[in-house]
N, C-alpha and C. Protein backbone atom coordinates (compact mmCIF):
# COMPACT_ATOMS: atom_id res chain seq x y z
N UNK A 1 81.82 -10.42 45.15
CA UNK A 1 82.70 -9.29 45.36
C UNK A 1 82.07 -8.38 46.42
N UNK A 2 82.62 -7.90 47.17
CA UNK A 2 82.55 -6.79 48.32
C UNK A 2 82.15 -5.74 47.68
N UNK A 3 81.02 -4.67 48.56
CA UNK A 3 80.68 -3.66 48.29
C UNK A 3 81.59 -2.84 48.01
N UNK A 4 82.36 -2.89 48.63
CA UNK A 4 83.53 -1.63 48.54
C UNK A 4 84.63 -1.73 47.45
N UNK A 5 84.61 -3.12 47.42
CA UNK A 5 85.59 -3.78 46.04
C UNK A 5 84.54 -2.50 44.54
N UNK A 6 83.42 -3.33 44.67
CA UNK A 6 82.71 -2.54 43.61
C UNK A 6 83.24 -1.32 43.36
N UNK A 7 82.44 -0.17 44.31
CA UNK A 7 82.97 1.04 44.51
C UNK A 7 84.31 1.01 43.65
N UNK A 8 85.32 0.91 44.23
CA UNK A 8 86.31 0.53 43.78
C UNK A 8 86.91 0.49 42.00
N UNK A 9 86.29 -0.62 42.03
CA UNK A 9 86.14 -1.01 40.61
C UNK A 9 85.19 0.38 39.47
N UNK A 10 84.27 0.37 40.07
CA UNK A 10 83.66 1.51 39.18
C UNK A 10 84.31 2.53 38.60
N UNK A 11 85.47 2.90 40.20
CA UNK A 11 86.28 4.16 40.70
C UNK A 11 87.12 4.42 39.40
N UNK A 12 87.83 2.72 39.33
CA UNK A 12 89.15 2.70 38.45
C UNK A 12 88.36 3.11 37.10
N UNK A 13 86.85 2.25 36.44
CA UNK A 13 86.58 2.67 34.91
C UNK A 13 86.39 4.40 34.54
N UNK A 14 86.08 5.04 36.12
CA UNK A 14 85.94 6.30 35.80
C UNK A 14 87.02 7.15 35.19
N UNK A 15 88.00 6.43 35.97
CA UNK A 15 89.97 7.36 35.41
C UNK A 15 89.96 7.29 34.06
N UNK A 16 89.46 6.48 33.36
CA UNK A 16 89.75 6.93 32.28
C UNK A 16 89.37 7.87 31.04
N UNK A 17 88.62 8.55 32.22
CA UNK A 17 87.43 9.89 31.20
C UNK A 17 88.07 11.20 31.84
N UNK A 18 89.48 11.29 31.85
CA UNK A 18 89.87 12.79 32.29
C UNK A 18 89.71 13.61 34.21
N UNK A 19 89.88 14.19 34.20
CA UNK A 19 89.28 15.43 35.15
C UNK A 19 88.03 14.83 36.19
N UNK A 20 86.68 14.54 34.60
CA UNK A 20 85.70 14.64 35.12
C UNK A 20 85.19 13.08 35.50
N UNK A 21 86.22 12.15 35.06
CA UNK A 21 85.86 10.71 35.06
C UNK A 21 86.77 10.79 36.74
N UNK A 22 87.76 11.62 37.09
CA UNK A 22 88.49 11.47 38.47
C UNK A 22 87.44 11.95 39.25
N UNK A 23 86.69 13.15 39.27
CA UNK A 23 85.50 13.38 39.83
C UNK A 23 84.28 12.33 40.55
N UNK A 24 84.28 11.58 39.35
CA UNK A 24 83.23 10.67 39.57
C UNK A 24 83.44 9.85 40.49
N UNK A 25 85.21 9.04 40.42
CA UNK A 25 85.65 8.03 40.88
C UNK A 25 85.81 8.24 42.52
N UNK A 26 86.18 10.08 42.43
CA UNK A 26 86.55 9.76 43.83
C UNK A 26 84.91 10.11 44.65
N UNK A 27 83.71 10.04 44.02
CA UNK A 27 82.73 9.81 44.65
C UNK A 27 82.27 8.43 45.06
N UNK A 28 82.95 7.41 44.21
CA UNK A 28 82.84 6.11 44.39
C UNK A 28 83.43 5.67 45.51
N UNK A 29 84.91 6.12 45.28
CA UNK A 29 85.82 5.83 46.31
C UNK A 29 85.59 6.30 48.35
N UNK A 30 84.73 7.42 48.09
CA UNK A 30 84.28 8.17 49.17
C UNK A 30 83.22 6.79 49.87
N UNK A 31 82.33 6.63 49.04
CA UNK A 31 81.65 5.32 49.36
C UNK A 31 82.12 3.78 49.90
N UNK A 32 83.48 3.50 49.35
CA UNK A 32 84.03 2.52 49.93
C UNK A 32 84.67 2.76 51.33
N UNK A 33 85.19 3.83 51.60
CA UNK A 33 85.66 4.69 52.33
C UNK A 33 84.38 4.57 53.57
N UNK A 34 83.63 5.14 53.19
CA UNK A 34 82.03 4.95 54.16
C UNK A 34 82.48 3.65 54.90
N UNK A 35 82.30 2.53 53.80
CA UNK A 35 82.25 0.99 54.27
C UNK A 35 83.47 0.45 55.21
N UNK A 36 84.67 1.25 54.70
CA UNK A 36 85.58 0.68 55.29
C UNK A 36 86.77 1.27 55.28
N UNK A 37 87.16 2.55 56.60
CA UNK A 37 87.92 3.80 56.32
C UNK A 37 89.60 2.95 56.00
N UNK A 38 89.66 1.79 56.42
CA UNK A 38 91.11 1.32 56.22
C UNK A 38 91.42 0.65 55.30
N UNK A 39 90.56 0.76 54.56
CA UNK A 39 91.12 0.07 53.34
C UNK A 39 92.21 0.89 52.28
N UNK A 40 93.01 -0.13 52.13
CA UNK A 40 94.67 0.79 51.26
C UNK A 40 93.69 0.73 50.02
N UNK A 41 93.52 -0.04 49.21
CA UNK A 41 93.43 0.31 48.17
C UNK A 41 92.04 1.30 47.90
N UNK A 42 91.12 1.45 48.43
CA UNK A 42 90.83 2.93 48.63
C UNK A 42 91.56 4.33 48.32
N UNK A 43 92.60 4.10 49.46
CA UNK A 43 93.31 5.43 49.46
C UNK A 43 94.23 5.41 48.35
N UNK A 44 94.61 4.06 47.73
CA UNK A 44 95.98 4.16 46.61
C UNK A 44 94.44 4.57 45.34
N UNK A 45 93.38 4.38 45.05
CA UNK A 45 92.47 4.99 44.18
C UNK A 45 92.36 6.33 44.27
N UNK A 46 92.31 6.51 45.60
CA UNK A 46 91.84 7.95 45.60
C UNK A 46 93.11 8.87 45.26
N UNK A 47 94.31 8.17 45.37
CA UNK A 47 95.33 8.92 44.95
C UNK A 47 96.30 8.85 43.36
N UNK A 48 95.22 8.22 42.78
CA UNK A 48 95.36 7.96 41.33
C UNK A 48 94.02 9.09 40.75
N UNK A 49 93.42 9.14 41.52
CA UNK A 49 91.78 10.35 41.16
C UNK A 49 92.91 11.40 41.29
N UNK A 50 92.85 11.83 42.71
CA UNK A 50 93.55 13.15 42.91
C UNK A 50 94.83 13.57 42.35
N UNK A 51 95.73 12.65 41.40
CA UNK A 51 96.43 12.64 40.72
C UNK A 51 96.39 13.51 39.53
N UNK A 52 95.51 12.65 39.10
CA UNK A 52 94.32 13.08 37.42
C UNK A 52 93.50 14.35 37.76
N UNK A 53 92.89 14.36 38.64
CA UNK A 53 92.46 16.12 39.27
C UNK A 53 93.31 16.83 39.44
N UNK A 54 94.85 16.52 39.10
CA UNK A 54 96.24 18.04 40.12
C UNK A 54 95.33 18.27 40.98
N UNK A 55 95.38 17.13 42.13
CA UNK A 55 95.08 18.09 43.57
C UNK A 55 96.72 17.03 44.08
N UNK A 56 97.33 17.62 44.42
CA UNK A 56 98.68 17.42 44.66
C UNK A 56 98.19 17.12 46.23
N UNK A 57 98.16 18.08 46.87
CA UNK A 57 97.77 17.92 48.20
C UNK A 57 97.15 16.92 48.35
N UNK A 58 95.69 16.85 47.94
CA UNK A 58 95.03 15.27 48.28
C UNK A 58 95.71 14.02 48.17
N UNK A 59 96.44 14.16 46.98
CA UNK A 59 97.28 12.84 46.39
C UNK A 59 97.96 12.63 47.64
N UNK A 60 98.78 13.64 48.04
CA UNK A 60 99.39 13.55 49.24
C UNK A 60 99.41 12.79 50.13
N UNK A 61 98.03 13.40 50.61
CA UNK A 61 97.59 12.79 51.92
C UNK A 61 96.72 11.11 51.81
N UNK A 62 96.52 11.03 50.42
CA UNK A 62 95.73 9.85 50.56
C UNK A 62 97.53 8.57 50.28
N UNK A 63 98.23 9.35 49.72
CA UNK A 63 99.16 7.74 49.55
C UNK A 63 99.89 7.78 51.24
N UNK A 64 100.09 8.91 51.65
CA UNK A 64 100.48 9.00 53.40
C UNK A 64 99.24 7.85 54.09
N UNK A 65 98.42 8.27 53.68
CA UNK A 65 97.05 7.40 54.35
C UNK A 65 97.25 5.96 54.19
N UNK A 66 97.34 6.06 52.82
CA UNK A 66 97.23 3.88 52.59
C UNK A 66 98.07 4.00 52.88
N UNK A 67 100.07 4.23 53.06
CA UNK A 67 100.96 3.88 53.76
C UNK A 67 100.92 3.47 54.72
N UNK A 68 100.32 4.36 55.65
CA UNK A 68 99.72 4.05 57.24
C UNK A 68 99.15 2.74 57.61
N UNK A 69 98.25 2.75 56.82
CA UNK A 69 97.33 1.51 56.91
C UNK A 69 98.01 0.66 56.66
N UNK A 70 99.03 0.24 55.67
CA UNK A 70 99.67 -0.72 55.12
C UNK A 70 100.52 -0.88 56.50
N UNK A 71 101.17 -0.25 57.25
CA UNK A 71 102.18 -0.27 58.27
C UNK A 71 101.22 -1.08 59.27
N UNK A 72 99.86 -0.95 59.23
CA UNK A 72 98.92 -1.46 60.45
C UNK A 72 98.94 -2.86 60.12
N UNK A 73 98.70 -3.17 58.78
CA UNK A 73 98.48 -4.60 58.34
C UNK A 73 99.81 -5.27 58.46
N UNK A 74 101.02 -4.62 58.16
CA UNK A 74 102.25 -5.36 58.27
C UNK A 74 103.20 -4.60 59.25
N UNK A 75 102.92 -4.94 60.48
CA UNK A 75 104.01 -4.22 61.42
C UNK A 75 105.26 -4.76 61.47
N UNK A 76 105.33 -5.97 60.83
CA UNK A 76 106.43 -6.57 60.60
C UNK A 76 106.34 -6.74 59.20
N UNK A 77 107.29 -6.85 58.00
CA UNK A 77 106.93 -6.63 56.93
C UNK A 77 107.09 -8.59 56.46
N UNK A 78 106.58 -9.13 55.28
CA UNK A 78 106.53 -10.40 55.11
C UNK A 78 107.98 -10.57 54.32
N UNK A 79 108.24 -12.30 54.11
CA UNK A 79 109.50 -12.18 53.24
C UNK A 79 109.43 -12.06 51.93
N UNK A 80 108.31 -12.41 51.54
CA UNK A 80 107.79 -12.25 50.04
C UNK A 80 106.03 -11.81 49.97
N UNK A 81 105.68 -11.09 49.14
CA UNK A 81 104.60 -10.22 48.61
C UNK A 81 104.62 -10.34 47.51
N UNK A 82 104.10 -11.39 46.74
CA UNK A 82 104.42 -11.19 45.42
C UNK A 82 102.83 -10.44 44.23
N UNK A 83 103.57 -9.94 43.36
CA UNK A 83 102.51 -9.35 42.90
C UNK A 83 101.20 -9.74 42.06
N UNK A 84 101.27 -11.36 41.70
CA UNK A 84 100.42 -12.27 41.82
C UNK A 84 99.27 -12.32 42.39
N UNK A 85 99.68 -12.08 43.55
CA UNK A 85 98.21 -12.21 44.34
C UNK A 85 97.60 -10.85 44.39
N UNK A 86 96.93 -10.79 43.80
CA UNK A 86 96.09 -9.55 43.93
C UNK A 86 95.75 -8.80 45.37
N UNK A 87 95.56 -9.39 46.25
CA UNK A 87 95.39 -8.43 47.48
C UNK A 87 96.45 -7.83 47.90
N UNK A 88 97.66 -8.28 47.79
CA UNK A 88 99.08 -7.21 47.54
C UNK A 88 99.27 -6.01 46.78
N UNK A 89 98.90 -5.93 45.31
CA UNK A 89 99.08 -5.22 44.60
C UNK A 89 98.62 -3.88 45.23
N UNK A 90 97.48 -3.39 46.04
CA UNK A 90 97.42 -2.52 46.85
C UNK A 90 98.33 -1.84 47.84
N UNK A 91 98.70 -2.49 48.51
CA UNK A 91 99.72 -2.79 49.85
C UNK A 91 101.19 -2.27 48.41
N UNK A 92 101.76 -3.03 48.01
CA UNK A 92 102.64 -2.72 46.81
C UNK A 92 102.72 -1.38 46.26
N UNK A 93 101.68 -0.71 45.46
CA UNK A 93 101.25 0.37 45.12
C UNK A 93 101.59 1.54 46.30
N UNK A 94 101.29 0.97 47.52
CA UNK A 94 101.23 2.31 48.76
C UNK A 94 102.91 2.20 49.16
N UNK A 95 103.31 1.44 49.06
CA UNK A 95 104.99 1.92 49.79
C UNK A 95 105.63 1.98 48.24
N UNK A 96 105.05 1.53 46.99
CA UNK A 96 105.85 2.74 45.88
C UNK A 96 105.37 4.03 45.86
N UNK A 97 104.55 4.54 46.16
CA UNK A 97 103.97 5.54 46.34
C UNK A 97 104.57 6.74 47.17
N UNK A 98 104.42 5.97 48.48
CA UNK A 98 105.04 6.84 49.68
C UNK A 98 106.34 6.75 49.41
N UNK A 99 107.34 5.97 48.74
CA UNK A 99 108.93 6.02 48.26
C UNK A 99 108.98 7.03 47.36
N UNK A 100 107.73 7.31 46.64
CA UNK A 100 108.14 8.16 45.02
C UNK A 100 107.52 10.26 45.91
N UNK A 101 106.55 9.84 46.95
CA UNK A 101 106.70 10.98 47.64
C UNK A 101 108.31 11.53 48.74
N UNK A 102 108.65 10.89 49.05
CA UNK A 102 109.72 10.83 49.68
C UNK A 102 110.95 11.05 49.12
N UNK A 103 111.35 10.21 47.34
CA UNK A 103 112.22 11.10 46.77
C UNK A 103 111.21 12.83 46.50
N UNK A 104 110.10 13.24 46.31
CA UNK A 104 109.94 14.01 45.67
C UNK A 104 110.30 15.58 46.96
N UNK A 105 110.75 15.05 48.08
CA UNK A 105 110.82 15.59 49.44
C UNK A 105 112.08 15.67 50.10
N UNK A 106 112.92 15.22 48.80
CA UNK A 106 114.46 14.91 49.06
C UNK A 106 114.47 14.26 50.36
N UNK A 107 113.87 13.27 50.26
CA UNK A 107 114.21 12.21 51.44
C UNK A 107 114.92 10.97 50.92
N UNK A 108 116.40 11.24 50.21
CA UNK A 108 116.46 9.96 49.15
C UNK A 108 116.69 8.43 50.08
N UNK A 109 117.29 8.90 51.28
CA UNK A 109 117.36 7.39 51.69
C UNK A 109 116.18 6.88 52.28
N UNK A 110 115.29 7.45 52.86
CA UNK A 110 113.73 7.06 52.71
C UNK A 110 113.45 6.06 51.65
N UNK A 111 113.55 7.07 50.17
CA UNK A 111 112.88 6.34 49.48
C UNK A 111 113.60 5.38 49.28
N UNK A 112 115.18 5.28 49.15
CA UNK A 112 115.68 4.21 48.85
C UNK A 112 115.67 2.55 49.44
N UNK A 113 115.29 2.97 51.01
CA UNK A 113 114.89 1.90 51.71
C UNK A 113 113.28 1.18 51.25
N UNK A 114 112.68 2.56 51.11
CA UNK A 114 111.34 1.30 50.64
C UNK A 114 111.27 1.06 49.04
N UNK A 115 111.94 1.55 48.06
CA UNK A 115 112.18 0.89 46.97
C UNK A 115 113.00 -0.06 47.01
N UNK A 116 113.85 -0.49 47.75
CA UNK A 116 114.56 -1.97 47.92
C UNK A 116 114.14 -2.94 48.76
N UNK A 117 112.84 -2.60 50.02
CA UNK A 117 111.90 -2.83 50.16
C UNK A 117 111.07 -4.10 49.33
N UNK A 118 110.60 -2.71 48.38
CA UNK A 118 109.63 -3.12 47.18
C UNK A 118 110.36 -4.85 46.49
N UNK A 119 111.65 -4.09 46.38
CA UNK A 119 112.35 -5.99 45.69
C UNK A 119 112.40 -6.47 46.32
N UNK A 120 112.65 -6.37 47.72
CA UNK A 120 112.81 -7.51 48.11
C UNK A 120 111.24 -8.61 48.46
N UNK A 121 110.11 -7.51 48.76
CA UNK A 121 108.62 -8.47 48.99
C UNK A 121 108.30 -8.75 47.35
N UNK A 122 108.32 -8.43 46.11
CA UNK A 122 108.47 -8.88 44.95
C UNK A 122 109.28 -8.72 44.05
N UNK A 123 109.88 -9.83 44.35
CA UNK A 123 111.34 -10.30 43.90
C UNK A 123 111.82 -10.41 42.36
N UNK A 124 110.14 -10.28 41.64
CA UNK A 124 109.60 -10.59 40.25
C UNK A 124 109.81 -8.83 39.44
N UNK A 125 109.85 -7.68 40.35
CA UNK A 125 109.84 -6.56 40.04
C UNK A 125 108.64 -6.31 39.39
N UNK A 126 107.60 -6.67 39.80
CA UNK A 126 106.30 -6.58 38.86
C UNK A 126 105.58 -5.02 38.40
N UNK A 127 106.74 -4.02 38.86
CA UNK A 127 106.53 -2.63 39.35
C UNK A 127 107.54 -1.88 38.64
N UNK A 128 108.25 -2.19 38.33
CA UNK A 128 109.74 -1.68 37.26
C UNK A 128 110.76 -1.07 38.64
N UNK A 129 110.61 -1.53 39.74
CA UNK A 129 111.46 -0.89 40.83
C UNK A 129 112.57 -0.21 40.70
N UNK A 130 113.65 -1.57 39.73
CA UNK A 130 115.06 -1.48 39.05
C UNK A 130 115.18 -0.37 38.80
N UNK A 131 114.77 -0.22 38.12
CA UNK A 131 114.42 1.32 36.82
C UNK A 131 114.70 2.36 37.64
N UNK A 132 113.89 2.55 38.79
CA UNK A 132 113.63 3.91 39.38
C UNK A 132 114.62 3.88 40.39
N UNK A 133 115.14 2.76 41.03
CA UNK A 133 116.38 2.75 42.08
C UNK A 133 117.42 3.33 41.30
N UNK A 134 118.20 2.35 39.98
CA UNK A 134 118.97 2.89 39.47
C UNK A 134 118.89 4.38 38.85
N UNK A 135 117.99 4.97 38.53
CA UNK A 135 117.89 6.30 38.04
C UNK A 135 118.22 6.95 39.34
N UNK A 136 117.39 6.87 40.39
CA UNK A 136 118.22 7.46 42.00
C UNK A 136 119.95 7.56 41.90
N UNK A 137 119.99 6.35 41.90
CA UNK A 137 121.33 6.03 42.36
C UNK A 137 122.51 6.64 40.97
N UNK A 138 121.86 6.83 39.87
CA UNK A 138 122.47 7.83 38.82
C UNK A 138 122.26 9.24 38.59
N UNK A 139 121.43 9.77 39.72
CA UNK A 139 121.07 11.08 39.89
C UNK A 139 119.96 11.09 38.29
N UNK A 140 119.59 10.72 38.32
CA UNK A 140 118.11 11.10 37.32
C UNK A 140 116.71 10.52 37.36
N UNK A 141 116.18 11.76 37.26
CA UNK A 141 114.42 11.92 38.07
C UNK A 141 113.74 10.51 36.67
N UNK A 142 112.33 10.66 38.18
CA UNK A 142 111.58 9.78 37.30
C UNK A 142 110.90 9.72 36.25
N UNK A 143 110.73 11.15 35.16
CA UNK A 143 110.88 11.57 34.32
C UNK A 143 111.93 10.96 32.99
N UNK A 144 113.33 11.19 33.37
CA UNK A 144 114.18 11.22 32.38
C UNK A 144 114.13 9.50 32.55
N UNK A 145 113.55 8.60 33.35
CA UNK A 145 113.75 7.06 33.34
C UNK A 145 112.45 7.01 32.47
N UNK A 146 111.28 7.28 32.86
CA UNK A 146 110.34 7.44 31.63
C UNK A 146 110.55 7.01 30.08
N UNK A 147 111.25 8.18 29.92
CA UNK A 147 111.46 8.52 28.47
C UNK A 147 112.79 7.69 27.96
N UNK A 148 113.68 7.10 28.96
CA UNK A 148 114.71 6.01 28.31
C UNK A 148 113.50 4.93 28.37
N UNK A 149 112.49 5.13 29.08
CA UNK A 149 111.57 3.21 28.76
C UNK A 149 110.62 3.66 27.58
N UNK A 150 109.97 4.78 27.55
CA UNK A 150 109.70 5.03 25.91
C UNK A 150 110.30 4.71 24.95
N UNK A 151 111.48 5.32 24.91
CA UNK A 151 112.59 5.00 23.77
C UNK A 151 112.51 3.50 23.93
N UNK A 152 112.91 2.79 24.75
CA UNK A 152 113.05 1.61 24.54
C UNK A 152 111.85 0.55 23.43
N UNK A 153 110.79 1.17 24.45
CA UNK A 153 109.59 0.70 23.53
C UNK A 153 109.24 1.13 22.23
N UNK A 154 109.74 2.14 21.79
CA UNK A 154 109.34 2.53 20.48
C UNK A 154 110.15 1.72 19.86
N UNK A 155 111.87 1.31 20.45
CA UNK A 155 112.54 1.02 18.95
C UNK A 155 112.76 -0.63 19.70
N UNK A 156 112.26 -1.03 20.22
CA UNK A 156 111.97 -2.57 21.04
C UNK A 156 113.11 -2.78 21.59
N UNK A 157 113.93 -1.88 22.04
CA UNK A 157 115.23 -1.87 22.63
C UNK A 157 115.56 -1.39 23.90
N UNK A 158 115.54 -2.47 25.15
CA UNK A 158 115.73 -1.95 26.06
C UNK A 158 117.40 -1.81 27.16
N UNK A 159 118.33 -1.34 25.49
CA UNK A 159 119.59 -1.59 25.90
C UNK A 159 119.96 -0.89 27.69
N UNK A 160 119.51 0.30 27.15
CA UNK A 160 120.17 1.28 27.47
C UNK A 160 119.64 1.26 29.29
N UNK A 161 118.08 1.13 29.17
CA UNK A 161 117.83 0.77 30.45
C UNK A 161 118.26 -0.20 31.44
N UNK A 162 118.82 -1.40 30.57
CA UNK A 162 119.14 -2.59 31.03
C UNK A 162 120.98 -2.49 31.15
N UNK A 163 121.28 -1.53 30.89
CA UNK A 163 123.00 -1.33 31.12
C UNK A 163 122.69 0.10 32.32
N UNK A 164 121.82 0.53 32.32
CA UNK A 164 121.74 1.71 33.64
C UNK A 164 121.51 0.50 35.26
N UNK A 165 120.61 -0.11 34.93
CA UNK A 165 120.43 -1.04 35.99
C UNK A 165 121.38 -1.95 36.52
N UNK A 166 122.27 -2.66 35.48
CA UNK A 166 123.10 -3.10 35.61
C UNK A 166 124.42 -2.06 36.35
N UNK A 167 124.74 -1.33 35.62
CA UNK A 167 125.94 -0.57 36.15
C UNK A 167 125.73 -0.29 37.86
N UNK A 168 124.86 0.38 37.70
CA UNK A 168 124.13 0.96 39.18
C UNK A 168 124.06 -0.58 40.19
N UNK A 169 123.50 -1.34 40.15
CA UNK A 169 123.77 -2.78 40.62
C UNK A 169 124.73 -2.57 41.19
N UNK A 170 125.38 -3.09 40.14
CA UNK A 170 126.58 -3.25 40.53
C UNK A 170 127.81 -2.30 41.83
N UNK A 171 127.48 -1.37 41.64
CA UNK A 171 127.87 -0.24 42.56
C UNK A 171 127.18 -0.03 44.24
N UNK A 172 125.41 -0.39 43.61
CA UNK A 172 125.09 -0.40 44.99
C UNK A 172 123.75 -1.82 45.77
N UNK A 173 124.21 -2.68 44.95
CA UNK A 173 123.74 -4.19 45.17
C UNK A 173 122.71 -4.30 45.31
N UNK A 174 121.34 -3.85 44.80
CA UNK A 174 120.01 -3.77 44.53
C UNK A 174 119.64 -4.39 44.24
């Protein structure tokens, strides 16, 4: 494994100690960063740290960042990305990312292009894409889709999500 992979890796066991475990991580992450300023999944870490810290701003700028980078690696985008292969899942992560900043910026057809995007390079939805297009396309935030996939999971029923996706489909061919 790559130095920076490490880093990396350390980064992610830190998230799960709060505040001060995001602290840590994004000192890790700063280090991979050292090794290798273009690496996306760097910046999609550091914007899962700065997440868990409310630094809104940083989050910001680091999923703008791996976006970027991701645009360098694919100036043309591929026909399939599937989420299988692990060196995608990075690349994946940064244009849901920059889509979920972009609705949050009322840029909806922004986001809507790179969340249909997203299906079309994994076709498998390995990301719950559906979910969050159709909640767009029904006027409800990513919040209130949340809590219909809670519900679902608590009572093992994912009617209700699975007739929002459908309807919406249907209307706007996703």
């Amino acid at each position: 494994m790559d130095q920076k992979d490490e880093y990396y890796y350390d980064a992610m066991d830190c998230l799960g100690m709060g505040k001060s475990g995001a602290e840590r991580a994004i000192q890790f992450l700063q280090k991979a960063l050292d090794l290798d300023p273009h690496y996306v999944q760097t910046y999609v870490g550091l914007a899962n740290a700065y997440g868990i810290s409310g630094n809104k701003e940083k989050l910001t700028e680091c999923v703008r960042k791996a976006y970027d980078e991701t645009l360098k690696v694919f100036p043309i985008w591929p026909k399939i990305m599937p989420w299988g292969v692990l060196e995608n899942r990075a690349y994946l992560r940064a244009i849901q990312w920059m889509a979920e900043i972009f609705t949050e910026e009322n840029e909806k057809d922004k986001a809507i292009d790179l969340y249909k995007l997203l299906l079309k390079l994994n076709p498998n939805d390995n990301q719950g894409i559906r979910y969050v297009l159709a909640g767009i396309y029904a006027g409800i935030n990513g919040d209130s889709i949340n809590k219909i996939f809670d519900e679902g999971n608590k009572k093992q029923n994912w009617d209700k999500l699975e007739n929002l996706v459908r309807t919406q489909n249907a209307k706007h061919h996703f």
